[in-house]
N, C-alpha and C. Protein backbone atom coordinates (compact mmCIF):
# COMPACT_ATOMS: atom_id res chain seq x y z
N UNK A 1 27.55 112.86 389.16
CA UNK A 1 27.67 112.42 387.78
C UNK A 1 29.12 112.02 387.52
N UNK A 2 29.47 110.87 386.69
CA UNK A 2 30.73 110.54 386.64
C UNK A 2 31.38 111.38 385.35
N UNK A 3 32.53 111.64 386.24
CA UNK A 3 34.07 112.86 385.26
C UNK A 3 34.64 112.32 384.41
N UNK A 4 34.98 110.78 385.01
CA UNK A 4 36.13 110.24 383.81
C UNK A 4 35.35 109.36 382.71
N UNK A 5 35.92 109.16 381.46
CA UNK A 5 35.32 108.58 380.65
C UNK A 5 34.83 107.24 380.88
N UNK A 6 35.84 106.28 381.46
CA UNK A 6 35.46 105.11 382.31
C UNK A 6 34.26 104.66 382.86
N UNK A 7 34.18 105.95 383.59
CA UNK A 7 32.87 105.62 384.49
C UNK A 7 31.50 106.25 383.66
N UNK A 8 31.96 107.03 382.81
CA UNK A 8 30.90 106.74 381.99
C UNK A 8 30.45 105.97 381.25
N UNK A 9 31.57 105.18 381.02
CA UNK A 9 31.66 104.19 379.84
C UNK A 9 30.72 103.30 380.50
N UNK A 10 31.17 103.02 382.07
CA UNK A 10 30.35 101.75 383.22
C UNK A 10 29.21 102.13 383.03
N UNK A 11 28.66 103.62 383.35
CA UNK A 11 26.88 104.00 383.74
C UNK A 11 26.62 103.49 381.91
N UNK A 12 26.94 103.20 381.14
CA UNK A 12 26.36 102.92 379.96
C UNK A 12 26.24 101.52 380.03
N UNK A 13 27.07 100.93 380.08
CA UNK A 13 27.15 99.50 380.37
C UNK A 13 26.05 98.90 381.42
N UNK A 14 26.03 99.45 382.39
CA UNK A 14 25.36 99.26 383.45
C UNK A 14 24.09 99.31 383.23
N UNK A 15 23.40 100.47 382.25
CA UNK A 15 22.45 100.74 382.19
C UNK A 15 21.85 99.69 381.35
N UNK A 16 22.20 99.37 380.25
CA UNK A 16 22.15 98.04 378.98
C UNK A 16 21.87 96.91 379.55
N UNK A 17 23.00 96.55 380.58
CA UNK A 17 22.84 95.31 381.16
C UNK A 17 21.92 95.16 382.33
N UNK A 18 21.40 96.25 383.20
CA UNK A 18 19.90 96.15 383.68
C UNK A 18 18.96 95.65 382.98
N UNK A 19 18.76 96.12 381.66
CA UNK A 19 17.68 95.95 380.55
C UNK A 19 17.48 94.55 380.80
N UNK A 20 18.53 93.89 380.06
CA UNK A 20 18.30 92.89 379.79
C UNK A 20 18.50 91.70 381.11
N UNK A 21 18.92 92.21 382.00
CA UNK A 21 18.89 91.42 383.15
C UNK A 21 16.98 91.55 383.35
N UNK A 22 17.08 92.30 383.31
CA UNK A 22 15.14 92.55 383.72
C UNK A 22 14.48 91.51 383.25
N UNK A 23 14.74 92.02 382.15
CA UNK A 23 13.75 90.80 380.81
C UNK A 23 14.21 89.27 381.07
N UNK A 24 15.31 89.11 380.99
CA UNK A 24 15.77 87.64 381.58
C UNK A 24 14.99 87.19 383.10
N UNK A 25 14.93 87.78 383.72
CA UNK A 25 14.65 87.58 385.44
C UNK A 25 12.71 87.46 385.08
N UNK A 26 12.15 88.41 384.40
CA UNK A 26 11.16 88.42 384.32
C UNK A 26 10.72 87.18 382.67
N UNK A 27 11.45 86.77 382.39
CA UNK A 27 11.03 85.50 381.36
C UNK A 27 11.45 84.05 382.56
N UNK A 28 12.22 84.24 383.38
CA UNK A 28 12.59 82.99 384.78
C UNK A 28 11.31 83.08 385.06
N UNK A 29 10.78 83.89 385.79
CA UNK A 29 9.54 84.21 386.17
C UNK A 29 8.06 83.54 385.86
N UNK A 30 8.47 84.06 384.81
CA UNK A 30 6.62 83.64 383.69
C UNK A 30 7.15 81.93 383.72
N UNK A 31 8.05 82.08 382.84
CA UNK A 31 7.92 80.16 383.19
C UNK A 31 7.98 78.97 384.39
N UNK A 32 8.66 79.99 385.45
CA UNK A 32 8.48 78.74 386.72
C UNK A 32 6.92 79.06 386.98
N UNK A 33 6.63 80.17 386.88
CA UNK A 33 4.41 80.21 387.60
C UNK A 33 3.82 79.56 386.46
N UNK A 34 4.26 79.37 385.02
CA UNK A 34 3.69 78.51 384.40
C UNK A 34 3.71 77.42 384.84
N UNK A 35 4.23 76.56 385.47
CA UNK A 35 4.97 75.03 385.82
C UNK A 35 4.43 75.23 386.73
N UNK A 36 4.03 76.27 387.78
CA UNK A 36 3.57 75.98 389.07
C UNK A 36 1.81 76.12 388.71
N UNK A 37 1.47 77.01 387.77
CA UNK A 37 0.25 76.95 387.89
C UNK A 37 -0.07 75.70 386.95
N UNK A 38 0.40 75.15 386.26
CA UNK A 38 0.25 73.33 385.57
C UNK A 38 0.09 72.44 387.10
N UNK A 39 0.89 72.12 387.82
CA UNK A 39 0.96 71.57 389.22
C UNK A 39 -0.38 72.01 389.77
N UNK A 40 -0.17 73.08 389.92
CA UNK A 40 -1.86 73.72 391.33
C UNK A 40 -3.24 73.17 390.35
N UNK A 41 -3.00 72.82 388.71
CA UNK A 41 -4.19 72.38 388.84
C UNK A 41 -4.33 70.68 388.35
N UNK A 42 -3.07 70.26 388.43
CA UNK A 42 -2.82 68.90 388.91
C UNK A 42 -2.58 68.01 387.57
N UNK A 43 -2.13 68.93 386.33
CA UNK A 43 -2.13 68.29 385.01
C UNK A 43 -0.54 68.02 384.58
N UNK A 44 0.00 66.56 385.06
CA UNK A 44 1.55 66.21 385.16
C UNK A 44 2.03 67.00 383.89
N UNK A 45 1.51 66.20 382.50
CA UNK A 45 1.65 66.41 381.06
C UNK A 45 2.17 67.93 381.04
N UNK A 46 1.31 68.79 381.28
CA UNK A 46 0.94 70.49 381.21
C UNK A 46 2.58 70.78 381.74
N UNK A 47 2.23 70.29 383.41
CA UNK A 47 3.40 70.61 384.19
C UNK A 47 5.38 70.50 383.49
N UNK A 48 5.07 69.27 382.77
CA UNK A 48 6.59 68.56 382.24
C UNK A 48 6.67 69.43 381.20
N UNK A 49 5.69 69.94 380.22
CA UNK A 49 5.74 70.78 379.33
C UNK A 49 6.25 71.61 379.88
N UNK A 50 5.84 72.76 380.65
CA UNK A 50 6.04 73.76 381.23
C UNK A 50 7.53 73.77 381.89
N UNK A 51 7.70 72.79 382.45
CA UNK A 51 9.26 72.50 383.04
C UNK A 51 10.15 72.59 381.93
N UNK A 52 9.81 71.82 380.81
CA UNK A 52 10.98 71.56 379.78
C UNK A 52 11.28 73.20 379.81
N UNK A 53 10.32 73.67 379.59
CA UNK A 53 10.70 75.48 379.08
C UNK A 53 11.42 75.98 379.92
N UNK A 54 11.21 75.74 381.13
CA UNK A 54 11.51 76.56 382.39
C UNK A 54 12.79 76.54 382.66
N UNK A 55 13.41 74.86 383.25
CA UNK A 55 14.64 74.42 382.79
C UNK A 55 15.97 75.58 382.32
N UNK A 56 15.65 75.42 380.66
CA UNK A 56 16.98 76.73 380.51
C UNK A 56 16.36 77.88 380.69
N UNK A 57 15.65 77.92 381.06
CA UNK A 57 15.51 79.65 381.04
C UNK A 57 16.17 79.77 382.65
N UNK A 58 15.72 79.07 383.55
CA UNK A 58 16.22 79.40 385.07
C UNK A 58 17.98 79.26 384.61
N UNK A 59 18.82 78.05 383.63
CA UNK A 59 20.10 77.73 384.06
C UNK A 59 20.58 78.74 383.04
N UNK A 60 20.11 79.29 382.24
CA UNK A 60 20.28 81.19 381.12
C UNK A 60 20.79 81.94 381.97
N UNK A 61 19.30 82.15 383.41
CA UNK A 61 19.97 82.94 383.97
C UNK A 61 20.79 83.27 385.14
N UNK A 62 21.02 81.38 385.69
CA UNK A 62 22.39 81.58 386.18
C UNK A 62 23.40 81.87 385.29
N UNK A 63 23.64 80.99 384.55
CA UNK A 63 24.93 81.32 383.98
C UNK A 63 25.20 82.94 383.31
N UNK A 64 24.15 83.99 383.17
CA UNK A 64 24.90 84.87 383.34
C UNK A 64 24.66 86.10 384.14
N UNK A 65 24.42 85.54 385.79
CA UNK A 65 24.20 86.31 386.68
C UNK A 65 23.01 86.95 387.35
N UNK A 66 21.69 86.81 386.73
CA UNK A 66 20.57 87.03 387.30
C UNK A 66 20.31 86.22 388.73
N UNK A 67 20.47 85.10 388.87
CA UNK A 67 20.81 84.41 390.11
C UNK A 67 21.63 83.75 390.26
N UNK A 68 22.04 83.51 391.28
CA UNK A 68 23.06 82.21 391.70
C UNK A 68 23.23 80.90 391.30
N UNK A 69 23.74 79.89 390.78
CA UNK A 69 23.57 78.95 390.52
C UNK A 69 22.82 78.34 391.41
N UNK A 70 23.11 78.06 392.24
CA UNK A 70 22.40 77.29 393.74
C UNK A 70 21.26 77.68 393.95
N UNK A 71 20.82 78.56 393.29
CA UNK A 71 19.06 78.92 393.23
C UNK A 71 18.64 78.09 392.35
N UNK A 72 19.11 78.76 391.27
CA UNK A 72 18.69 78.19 389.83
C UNK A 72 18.58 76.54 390.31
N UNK A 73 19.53 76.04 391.02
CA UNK A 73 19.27 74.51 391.14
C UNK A 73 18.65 74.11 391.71
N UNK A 74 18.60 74.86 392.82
CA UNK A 74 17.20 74.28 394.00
C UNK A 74 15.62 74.82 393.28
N UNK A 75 15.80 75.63 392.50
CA UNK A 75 14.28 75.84 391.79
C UNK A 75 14.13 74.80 390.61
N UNK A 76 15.16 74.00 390.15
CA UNK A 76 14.84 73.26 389.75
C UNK A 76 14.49 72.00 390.00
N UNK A 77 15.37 71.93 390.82
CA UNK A 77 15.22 70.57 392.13
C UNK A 77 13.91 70.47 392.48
N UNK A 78 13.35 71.49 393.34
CA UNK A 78 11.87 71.26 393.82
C UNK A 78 10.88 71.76 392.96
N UNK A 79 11.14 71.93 392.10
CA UNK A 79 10.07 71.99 390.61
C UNK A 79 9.57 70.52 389.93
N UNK A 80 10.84 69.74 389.81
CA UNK A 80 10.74 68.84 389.73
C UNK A 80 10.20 67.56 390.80
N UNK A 81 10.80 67.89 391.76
CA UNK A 81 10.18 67.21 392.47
C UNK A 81 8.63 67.05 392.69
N UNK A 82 8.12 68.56 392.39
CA UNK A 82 6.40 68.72 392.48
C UNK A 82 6.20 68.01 391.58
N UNK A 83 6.68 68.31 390.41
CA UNK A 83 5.99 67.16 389.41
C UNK A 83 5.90 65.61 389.35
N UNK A 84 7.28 65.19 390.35
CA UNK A 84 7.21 63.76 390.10
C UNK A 84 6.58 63.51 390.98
N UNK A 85 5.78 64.08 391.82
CA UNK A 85 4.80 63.67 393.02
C UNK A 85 3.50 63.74 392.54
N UNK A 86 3.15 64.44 391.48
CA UNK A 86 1.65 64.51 391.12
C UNK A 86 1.32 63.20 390.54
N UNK A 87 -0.42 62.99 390.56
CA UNK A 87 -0.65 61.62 390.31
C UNK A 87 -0.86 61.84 388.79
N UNK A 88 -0.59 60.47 388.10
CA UNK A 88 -1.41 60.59 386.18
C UNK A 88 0.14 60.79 385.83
């Protein structure tokens, strides 16, 4: 268990910012399988909808640390790309 106030101060901090890292990582989540399940059943419209959402929520949570930027971009990259390949 931490002695100095500091590090307690961190396990508080730490603990807060799990929270909401969670919820961020798990809202990335729901919206790229939305966009993917629009794609798997082949409805562009559905899909671009679904992307618009997806979009900031993946570059949210790069920018504050849930993933890497360079994820966040390549999931957007080939997100997009699925979509501009579907027919309609």
């Amino acid at each position: 268990m931490a002695t100095h106030k500091s590090a307690e101060k961190r396990i508080r901090q730490t603990t807060r910012r799990t929270v909401f890292n969670r919820a961020r990582a798990s809202r990335m989540r729901s919206a790229v399988k939305a966009v993917e399940i629009a794609i798997a059943a082949g409805d562009k419209k559905a899909a671009r909808e679904a992307f618009a959402l997806a979009q900031p929520e993946l570059q949210r949570g790069a920018m504050h640390g849930v993933v890497t930027r360079s994820a966040a971009a390549r999931k957007i990259s080939r997100l997009s790309a699925r979509i501009k390949a579907l027919k309609g």
